[in-house]
N, C-alpha and C. Protein backbone atom coordinates (compact mmCIF):
# COMPACT_ATOMS: atom_id res chain seq x y z
N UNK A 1 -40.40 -36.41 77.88
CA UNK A 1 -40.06 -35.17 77.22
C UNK A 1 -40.02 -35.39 75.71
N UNK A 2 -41.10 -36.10 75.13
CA UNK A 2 -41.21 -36.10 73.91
C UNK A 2 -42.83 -35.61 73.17
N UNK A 3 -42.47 -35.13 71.80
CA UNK A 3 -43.59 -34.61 71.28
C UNK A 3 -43.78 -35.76 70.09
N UNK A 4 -44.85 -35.64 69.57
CA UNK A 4 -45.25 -36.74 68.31
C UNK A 4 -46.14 -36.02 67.39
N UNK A 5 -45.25 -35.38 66.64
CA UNK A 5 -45.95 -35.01 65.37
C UNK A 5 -46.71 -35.31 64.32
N UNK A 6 -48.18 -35.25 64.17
CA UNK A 6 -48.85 -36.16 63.48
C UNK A 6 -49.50 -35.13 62.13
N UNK A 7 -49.31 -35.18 60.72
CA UNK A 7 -50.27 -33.93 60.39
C UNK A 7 -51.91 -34.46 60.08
N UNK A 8 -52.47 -33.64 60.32
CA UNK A 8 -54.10 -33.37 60.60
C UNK A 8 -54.42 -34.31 60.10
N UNK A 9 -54.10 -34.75 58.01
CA UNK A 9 -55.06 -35.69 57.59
C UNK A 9 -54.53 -36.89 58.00
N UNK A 10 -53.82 -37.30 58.76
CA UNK A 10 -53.19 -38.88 59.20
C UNK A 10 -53.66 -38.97 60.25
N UNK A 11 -54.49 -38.12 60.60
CA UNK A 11 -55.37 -38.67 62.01
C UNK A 11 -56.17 -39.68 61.59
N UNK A 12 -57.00 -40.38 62.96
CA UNK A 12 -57.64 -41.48 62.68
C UNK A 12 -58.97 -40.43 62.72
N UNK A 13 -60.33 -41.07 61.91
CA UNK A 13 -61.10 -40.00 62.06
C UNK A 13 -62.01 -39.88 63.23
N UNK A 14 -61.69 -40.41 64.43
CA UNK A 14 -62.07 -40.55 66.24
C UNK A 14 -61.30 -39.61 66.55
N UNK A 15 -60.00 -39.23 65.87
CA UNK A 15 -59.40 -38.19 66.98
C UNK A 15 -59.69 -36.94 67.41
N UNK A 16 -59.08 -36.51 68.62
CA UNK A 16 -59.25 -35.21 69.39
C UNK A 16 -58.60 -34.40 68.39
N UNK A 17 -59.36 -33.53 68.37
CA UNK A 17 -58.76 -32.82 67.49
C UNK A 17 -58.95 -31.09 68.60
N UNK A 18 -58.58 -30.18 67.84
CA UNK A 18 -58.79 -28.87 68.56
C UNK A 18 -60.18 -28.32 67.89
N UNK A 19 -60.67 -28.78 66.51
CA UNK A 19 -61.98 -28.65 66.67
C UNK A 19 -63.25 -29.65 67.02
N UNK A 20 -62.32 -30.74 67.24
CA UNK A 20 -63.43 -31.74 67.54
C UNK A 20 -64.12 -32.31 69.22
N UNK A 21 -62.65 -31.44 69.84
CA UNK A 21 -63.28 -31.29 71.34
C UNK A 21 -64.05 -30.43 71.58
N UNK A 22 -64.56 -29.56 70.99
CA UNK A 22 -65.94 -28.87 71.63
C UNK A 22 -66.71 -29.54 71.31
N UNK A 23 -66.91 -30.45 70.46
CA UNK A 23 -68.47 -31.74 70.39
C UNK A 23 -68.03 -32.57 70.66
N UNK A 24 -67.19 -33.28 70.75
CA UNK A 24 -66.71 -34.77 71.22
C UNK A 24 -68.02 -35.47 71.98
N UNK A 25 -68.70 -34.76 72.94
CA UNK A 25 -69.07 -35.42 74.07
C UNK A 25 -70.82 -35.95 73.43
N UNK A 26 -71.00 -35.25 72.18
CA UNK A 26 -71.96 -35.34 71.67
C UNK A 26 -72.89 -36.93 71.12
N UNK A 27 -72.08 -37.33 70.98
CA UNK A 27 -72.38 -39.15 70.70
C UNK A 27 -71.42 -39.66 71.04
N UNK A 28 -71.67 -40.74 71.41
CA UNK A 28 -70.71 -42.20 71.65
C UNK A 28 -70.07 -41.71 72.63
N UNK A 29 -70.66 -41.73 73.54
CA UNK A 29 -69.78 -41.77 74.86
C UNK A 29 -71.08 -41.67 76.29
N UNK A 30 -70.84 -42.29 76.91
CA UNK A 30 -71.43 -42.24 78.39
C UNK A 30 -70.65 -41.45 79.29
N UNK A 31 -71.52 -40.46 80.04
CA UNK A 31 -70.73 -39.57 80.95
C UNK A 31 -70.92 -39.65 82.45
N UNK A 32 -69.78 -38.89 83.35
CA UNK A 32 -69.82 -39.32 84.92
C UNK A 32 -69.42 -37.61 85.40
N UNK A 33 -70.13 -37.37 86.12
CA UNK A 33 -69.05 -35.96 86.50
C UNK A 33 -68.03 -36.56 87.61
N UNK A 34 -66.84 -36.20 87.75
CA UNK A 34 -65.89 -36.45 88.51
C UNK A 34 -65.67 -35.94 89.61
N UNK A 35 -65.71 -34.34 89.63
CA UNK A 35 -65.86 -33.78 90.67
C UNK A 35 -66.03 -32.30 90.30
N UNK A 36 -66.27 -31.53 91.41
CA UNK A 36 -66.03 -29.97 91.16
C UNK A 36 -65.02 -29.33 92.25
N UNK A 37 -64.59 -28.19 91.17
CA UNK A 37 -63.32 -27.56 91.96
C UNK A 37 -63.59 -26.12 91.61
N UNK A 38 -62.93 -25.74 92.43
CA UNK A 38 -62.78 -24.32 91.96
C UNK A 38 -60.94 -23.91 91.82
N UNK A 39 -60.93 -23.34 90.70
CA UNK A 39 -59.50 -23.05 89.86
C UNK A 39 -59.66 -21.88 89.15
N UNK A 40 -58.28 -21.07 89.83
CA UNK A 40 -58.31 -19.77 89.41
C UNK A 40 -59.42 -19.01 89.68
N UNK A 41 -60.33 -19.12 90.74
CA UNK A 41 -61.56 -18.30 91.04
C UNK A 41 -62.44 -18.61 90.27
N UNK A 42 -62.38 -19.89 89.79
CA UNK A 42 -63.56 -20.44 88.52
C UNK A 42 -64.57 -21.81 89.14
N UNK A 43 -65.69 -21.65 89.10
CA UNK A 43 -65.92 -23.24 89.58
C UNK A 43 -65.77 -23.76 88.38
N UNK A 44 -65.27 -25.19 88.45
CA UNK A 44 -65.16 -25.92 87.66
C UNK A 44 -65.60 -27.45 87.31
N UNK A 45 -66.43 -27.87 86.62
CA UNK A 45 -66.99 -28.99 86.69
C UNK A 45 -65.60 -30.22 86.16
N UNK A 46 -65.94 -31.36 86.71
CA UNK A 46 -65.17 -32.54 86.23
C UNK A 46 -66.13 -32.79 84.83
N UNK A 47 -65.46 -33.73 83.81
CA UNK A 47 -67.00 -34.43 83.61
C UNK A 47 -65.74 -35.87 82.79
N UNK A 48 -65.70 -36.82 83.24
CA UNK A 48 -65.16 -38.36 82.58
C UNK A 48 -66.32 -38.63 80.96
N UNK A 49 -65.68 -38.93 80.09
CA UNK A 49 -66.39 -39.60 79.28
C UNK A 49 -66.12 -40.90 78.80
N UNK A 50 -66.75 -41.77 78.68
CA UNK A 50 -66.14 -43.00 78.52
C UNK A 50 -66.66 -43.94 76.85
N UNK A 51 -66.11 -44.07 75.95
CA UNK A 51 -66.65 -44.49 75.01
C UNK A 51 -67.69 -45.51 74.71
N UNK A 52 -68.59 -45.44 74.31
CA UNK A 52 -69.82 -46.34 73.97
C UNK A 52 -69.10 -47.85 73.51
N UNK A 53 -68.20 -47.93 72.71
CA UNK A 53 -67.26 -49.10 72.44
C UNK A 53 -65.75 -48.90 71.93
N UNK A 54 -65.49 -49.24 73.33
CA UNK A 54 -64.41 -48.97 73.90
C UNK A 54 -63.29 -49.65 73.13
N UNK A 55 -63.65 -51.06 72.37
CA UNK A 55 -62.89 -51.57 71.61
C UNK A 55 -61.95 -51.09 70.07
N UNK A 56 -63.02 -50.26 69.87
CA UNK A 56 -62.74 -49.32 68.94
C UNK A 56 -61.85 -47.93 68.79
N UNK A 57 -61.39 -47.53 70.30
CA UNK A 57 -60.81 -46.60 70.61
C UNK A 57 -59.57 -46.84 71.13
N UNK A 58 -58.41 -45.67 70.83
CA UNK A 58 -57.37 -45.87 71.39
C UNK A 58 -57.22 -45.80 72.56
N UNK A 59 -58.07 -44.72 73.07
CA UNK A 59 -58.31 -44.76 74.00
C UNK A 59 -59.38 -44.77 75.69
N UNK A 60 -59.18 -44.51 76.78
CA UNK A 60 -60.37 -45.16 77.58
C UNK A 60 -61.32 -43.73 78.06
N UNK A 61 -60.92 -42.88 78.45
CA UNK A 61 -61.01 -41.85 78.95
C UNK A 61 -61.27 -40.16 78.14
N UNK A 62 -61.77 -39.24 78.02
CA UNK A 62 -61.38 -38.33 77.51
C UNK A 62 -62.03 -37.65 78.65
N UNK A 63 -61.46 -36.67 79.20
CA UNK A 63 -61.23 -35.82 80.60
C UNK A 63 -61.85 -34.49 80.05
N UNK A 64 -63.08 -33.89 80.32
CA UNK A 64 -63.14 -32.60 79.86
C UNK A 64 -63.55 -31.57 81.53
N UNK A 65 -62.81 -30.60 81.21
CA UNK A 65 -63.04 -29.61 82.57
C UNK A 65 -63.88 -28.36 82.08
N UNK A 66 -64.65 -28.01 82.82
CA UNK A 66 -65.50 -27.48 82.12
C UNK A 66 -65.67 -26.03 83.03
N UNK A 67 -65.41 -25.26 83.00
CA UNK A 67 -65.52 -23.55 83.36
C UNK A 67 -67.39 -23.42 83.24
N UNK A 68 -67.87 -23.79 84.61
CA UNK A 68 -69.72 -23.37 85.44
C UNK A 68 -69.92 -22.10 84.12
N UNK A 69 -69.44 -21.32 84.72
CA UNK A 69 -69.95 -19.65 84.47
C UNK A 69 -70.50 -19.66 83.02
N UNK A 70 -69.18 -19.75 82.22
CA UNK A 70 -69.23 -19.65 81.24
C UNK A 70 -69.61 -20.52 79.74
N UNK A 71 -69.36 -21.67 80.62
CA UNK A 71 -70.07 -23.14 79.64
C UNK A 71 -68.86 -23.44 78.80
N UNK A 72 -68.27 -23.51 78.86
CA UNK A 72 -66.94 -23.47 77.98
C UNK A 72 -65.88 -24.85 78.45
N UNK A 73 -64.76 -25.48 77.94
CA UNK A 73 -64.29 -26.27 77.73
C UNK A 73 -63.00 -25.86 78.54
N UNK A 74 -62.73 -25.89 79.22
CA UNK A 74 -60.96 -25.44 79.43
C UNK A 74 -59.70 -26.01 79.42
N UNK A 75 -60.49 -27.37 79.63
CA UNK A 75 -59.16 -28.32 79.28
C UNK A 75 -60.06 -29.43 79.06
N UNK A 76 -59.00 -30.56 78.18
CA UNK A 76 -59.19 -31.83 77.81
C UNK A 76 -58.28 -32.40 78.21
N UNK A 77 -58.23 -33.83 78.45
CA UNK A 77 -57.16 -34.84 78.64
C UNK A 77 -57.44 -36.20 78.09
N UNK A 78 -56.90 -36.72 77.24
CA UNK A 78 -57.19 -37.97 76.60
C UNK A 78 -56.31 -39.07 77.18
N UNK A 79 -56.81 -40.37 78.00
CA UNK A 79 -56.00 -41.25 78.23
C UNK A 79 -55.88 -42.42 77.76
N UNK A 80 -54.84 -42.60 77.05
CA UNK A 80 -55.00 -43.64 75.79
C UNK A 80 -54.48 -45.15 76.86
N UNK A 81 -55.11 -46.50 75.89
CA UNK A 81 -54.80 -47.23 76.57
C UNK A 81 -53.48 -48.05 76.63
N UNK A 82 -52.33 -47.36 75.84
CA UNK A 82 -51.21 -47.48 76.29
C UNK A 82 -50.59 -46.48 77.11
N UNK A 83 -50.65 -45.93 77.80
CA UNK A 83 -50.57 -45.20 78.76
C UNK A 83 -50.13 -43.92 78.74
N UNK A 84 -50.23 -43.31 77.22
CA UNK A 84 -50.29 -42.15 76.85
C UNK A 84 -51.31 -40.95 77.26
N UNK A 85 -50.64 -39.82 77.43
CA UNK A 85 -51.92 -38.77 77.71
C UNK A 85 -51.54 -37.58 76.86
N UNK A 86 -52.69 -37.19 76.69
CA UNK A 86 -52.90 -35.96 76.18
C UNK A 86 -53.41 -34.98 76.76
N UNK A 87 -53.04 -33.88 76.87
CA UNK A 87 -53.79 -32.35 77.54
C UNK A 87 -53.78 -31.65 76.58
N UNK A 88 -54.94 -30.99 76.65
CA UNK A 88 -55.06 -29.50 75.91
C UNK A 88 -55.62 -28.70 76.91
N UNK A 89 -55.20 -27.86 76.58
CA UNK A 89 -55.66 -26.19 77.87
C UNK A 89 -56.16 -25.59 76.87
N UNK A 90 -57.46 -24.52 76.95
CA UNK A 90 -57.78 -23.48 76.09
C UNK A 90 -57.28 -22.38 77.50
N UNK A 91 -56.49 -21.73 76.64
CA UNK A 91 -56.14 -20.61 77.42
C UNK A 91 -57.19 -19.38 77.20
N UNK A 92 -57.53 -18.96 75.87
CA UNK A 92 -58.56 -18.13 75.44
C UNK A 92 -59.53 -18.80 74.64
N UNK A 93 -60.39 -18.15 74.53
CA UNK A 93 -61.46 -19.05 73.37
C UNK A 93 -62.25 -17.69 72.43
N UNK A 94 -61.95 -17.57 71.53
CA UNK A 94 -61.84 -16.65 70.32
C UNK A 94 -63.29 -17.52 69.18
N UNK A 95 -64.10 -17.71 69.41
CA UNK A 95 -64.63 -18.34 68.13
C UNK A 95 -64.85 -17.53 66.68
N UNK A 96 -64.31 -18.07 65.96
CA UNK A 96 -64.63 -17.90 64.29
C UNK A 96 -63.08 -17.01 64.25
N UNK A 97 -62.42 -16.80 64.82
CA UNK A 97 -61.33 -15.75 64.77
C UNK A 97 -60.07 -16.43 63.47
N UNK A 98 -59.73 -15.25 62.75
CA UNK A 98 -58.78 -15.44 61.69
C UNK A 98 -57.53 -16.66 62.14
N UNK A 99 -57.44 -17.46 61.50
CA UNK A 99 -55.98 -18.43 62.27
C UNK A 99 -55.38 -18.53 60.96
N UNK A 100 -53.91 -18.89 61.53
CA UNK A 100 -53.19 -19.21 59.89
C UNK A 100 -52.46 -20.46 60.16
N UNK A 101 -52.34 -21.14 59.00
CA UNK A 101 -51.44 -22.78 59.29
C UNK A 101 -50.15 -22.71 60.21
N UNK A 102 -50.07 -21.64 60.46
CA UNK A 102 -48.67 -21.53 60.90
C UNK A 102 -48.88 -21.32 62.54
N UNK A 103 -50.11 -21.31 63.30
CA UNK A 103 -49.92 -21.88 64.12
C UNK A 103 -50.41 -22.65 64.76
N UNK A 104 -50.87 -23.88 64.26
CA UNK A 104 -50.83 -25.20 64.37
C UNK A 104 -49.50 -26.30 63.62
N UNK A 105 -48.48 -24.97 63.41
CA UNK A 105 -47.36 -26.56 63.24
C UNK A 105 -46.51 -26.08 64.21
N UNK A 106 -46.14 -27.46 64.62
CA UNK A 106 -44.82 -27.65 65.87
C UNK A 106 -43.47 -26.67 65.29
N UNK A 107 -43.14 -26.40 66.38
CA UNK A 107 -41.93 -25.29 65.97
C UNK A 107 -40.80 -26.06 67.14
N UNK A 108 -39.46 -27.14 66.59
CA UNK A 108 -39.04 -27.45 67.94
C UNK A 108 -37.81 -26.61 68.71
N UNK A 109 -38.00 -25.21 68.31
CA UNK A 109 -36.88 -24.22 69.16
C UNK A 109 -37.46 -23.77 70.13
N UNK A 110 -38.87 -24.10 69.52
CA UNK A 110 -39.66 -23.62 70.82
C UNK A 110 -39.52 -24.41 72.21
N UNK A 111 -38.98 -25.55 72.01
CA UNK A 111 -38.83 -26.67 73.19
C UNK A 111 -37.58 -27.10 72.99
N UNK A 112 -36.74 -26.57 73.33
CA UNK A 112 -35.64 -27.13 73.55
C UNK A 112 -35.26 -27.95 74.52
N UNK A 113 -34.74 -29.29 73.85
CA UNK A 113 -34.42 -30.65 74.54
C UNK A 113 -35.55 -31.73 74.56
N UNK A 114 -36.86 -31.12 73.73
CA UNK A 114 -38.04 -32.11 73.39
C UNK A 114 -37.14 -33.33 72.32
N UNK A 115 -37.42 -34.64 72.48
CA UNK A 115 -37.18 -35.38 71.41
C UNK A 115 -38.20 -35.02 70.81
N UNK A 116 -38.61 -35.27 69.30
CA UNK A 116 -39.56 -35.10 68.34
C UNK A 116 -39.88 -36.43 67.69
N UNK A 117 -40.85 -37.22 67.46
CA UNK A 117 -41.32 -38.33 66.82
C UNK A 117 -41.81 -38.17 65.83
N UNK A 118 -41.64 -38.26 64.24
CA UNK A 118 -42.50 -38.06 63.59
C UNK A 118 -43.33 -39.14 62.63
């Protein structure tokens, strides 16, 4: 039950980012499909990616689920090799749509009883 607050430019420049998972899969990485499901009345493709050099990465895995119909991304999962994970869900997908800084920063009332790391 903890969050880890990182801001954008202190990323490493490999990371998942929320715009960098729609290309991620584009270089450096070898792919496997995992499986298919159907979720929420959606078929859904698996697809594993595994880094070209792996030594270089935090982590081993980046998990993308992929919505057939529509070609679209719906979730990510990054599994780092200390045994950290990451999920992202796209709940909607809006491209080019107005955003403001304010919501991409952590708000922690929103989670009450999250520890916070920063």
């Amino acid at each position: 039950n903890e969050a880890q607050v990182i801001p954008v430019d202190e990323l490493d420049e490999d990371a998942l980012t929320p715009e960098s998972m729609f290309t991620i899969y584009e270089e450096g990485f070898k792919s496997r499909i995992r499986e298919e499901k159907v979720e929420d009345g959606r078929k859904i493709t698996v697809v594993d990616l595994y880094p070209l050099e792996p030594k270089e990465k935090d982590y081993t895995i980046v998990r993308l689920d992929i919505d057939e119909e529509k070609m679209r991304i719906t979730r990510a999962v990054v599994i780092g090799k200390n045994g950290t994970l990451y999920s992202y869900t796209i709940h909607q997908f809006k491209p080019n749509g107005p955003l403001s800084e304010a919501e991409f920063e952590f708000n922690e009332s929103d989670f009450p009883g999250v520890t916070v790391i920063e």
